[in-house]
C-alpha atoms as a PDB file:
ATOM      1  CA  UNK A   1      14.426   2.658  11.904  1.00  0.00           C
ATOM      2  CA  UNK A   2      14.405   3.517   8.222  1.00  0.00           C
ATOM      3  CA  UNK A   3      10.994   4.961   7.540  1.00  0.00           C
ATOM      4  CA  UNK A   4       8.536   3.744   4.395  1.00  0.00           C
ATOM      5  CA  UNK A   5       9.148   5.395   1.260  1.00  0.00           C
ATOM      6  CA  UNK A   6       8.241   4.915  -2.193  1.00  0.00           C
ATOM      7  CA  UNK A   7       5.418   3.595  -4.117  1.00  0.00           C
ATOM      8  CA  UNK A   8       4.850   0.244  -6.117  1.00  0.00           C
ATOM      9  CA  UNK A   9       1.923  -1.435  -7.614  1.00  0.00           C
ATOM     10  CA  UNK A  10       1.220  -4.804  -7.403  1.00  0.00           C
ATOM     11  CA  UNK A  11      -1.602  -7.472  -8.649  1.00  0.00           C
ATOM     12  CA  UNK A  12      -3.739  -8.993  -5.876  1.00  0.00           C
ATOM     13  CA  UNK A  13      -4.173 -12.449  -6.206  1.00  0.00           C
ATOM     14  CA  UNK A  14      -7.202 -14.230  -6.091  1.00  0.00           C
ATOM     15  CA  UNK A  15      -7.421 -14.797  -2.321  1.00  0.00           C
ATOM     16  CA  UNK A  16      -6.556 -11.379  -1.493  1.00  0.00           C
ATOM     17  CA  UNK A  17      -3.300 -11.138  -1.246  1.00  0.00           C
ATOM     18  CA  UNK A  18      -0.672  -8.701  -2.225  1.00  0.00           C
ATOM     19  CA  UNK A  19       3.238  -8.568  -2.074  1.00  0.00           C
ATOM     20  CA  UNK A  20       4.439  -6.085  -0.213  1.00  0.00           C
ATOM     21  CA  UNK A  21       7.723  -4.359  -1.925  1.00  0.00           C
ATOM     22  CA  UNK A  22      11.072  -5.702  -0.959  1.00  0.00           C
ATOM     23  CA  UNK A  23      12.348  -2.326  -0.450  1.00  0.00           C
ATOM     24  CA  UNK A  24       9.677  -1.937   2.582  1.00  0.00           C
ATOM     25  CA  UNK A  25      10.167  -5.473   3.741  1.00  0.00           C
ATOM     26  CA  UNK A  26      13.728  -4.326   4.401  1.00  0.00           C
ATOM     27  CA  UNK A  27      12.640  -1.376   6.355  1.00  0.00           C
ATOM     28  CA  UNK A  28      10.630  -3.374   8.613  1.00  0.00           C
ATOM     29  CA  UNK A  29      12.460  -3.529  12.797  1.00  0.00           C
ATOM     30  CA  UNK A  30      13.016  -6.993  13.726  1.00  0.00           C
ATOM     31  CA  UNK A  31      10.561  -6.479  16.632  1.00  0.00           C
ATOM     32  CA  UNK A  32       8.324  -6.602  14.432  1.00  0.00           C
ATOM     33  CA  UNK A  33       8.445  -9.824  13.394  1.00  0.00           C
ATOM     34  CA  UNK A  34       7.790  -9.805   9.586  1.00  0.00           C
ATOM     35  CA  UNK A  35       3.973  -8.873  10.834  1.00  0.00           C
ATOM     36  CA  UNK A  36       1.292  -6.151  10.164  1.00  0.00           C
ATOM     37  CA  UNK A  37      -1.523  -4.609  11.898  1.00  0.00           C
ATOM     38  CA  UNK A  38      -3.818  -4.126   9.241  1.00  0.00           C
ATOM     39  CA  UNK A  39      -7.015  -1.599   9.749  1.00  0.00           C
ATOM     40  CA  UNK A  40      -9.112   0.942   7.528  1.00  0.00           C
ATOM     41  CA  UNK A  41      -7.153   3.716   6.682  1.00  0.00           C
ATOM     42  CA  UNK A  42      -8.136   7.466   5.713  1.00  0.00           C
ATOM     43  CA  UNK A  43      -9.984   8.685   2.311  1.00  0.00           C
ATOM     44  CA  UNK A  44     -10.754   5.111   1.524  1.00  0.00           C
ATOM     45  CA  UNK A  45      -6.863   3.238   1.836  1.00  0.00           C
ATOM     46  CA  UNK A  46      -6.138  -0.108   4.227  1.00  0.00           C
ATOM     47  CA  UNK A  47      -3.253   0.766   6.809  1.00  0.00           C
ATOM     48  CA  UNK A  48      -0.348  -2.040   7.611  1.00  0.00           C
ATOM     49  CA  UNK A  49       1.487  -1.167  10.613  1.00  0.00           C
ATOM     50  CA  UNK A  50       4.211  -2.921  11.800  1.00  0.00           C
ATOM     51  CA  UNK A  51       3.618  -4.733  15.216  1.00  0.00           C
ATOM     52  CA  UNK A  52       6.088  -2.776  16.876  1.00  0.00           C
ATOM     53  CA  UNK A  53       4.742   0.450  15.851  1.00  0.00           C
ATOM     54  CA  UNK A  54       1.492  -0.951  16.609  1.00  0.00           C
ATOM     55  CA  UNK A  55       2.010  -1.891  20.186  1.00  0.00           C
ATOM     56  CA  UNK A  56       2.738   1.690  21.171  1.00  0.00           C
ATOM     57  CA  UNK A  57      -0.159   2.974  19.253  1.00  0.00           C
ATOM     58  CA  UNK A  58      -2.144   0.471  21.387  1.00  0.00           C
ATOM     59  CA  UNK A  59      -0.381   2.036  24.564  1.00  0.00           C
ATOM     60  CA  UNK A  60      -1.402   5.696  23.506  1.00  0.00           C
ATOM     61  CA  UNK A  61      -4.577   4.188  23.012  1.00  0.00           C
ATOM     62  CA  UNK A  62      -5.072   3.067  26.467  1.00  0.00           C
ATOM     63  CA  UNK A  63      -4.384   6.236  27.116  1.00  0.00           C
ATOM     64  CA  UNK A  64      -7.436   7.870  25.795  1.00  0.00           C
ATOM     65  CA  UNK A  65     -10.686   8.916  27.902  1.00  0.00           C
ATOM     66  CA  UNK A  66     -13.600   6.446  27.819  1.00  0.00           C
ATOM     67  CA  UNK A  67     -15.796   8.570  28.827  1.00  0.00           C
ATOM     68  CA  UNK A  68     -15.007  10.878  25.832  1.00  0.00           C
ATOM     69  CA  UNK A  69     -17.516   9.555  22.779  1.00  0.00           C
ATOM     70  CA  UNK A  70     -14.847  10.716  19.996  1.00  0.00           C
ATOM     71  CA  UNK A  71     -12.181   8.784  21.973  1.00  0.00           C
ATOM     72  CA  UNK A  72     -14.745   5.619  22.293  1.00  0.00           C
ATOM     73  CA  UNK A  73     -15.866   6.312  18.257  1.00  0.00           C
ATOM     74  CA  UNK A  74     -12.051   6.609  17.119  1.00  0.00           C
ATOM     75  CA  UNK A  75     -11.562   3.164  18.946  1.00  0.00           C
ATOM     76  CA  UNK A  76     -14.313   1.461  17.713  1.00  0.00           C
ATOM     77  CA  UNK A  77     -13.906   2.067  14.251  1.00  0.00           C
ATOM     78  CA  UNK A  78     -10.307   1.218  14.461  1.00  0.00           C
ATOM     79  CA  UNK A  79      -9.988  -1.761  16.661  1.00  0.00           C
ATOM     80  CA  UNK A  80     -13.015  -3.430  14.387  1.00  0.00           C
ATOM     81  CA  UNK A  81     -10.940  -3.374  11.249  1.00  0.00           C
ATOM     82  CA  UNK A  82      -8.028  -4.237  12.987  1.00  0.00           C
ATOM     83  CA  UNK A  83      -6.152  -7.757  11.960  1.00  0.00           C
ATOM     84  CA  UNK A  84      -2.702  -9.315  12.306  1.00  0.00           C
ATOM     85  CA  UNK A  85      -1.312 -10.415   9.293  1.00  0.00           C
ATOM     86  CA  UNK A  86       2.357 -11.701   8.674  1.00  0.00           C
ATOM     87  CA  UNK A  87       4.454 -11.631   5.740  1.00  0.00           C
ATOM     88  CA  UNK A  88       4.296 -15.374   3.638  1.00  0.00           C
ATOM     89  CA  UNK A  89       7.397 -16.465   2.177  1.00  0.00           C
ATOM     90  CA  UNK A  90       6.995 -15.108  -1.391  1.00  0.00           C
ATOM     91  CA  UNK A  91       6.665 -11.567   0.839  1.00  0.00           C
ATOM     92  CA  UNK A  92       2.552 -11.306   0.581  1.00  0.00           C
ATOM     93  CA  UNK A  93      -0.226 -10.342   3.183  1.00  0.00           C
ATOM     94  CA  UNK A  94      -3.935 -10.989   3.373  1.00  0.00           C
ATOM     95  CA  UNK A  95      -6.201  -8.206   3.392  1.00  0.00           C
ATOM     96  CA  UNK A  96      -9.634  -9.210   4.767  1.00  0.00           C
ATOM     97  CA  UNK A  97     -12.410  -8.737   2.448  1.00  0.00           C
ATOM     98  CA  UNK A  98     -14.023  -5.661   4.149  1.00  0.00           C
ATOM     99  CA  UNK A  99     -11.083  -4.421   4.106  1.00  0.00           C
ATOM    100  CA  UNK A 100     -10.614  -4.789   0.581  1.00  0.00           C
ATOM    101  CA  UNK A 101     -14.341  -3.560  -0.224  1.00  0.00           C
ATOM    102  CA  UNK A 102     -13.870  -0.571   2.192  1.00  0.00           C
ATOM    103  CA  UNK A 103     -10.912   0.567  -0.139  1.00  0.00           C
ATOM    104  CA  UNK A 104     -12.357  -0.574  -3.115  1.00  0.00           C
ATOM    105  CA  UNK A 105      -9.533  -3.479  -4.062  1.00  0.00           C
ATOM    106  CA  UNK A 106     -10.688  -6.585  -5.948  1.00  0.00           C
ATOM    107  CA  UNK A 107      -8.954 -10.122  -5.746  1.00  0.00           C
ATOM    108  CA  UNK A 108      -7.400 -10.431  -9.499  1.00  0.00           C
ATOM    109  CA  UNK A 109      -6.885  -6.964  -9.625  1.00  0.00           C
ATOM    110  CA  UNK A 110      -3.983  -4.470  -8.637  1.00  0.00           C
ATOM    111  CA  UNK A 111      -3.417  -2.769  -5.501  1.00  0.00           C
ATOM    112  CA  UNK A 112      -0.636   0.476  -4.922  1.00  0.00           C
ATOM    113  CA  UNK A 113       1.433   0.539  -2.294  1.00  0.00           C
ATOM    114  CA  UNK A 114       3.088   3.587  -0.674  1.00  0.00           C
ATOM    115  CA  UNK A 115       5.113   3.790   1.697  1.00  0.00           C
ATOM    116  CA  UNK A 116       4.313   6.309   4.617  1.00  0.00           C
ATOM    117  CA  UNK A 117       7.052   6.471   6.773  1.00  0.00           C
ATOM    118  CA  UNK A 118       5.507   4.687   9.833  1.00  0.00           C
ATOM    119  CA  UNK A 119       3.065   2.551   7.929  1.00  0.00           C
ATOM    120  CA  UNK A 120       2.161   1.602   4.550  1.00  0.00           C
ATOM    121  CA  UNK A 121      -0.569   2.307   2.556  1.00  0.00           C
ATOM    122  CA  UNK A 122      -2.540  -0.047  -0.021  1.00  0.00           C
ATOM    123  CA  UNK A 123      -5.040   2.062  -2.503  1.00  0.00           C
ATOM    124  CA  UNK A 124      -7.001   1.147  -5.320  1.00  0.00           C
ATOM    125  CA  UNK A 125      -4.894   2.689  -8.054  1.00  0.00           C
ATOM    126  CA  UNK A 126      -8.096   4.379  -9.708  1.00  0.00           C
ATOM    127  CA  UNK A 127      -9.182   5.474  -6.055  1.00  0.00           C
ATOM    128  CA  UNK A 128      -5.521   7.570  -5.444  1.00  0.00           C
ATOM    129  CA  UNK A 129      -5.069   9.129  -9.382  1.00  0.00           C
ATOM    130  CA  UNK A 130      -8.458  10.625  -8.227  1.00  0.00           C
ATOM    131  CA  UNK A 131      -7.490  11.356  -4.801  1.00  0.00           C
ATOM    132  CA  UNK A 132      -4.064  13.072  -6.449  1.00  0.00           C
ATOM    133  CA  UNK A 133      -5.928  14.864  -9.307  1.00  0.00           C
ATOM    134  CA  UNK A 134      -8.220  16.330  -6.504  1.00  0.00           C
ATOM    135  CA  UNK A 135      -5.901  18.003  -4.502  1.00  0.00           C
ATOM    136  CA  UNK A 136      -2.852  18.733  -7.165  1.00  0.00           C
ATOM    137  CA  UNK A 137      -2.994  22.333  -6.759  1.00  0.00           C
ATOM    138  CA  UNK A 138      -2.549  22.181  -2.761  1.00  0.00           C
ATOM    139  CA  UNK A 139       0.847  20.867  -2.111  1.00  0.00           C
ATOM    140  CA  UNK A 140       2.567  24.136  -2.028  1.00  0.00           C
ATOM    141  CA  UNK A 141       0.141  25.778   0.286  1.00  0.00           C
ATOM    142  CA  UNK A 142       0.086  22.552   2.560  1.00  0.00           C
ATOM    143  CA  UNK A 143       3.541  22.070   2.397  1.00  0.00           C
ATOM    144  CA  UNK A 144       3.931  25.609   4.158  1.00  0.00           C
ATOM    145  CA  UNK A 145       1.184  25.178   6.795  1.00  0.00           C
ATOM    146  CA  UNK A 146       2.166  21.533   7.308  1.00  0.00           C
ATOM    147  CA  UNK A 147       6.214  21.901   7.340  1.00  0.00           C
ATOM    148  CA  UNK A 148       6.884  25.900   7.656  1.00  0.00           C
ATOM    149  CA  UNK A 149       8.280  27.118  10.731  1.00  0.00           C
ATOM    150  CA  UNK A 150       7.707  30.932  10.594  1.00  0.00           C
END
């Protein structure tokens, strides 16, 4: 599978709704039949994850220790966002209104999309220039401890 790349920004329509890019549709597995998980993300983003992808995160999950509190408190706070969503024909989801206030989107106004190789991730565009502006000066250092092999 082709992994999600890129970044676009979009308008959200009134009921919530944004298009997700064509070039991301395309990358989607036929498993996963033109539907999204959709749960709170990190540093204040909405995750989509394709239903395949999401049905072996759910197995990994079942995997965890319940009698672990992190393990219970990662679950919780996942699996309570969590929502199935499927593409419309014009190429759209629905992001539930939590959602939407947890990342700070508002119907009628835009939403950026970024592709992150096994999901996608919708920001407030105001939310991610500060997000990016904050931690400009670390990509070389966390490129080495993330990627460097020595």
């Amino acid at each position: 599978m082709a992994g999600f790349k890129g970044q676009a920004a979009y308008s959200v329509d009134a009921k919530g709704r944004v298009a997700i890019p064509a070039k991301m549709r395309t990358a989607l597995n036929p498993e996963a039949k033109n539907t999204f998980t959709v749960t709170r993300g990190f540093e204040k983003c909405v995750f989509l994850y394709p239903l395949d992808h999401w049905a072996k995160m759910e197995s990994e999950m079942r995997e965890l220790n319940m009698y672990n509190r992190e393990s219970r408190n990662f679950l919780r706070t996942i699996l309570m966002w969590a929502d199935e969503v499927t593409l419309d024909a014009q190429g759209r989801i629905g992001i539930a209104k939590p959602l939407m206030e947890f990342a700070g989107i508002s119907a009628g106004g835009s939403a950026l999309i970024i592709g992150s190789l096994d999901h996608i991730e919708i920001w407030d565009p105001e939310t991610f220039d500060k997000y990016v502006s904050d931690h400009v000066d670390e990509y070389d250092s966390l490129a080495e401890r993330v990627m460097g092999h020595g």
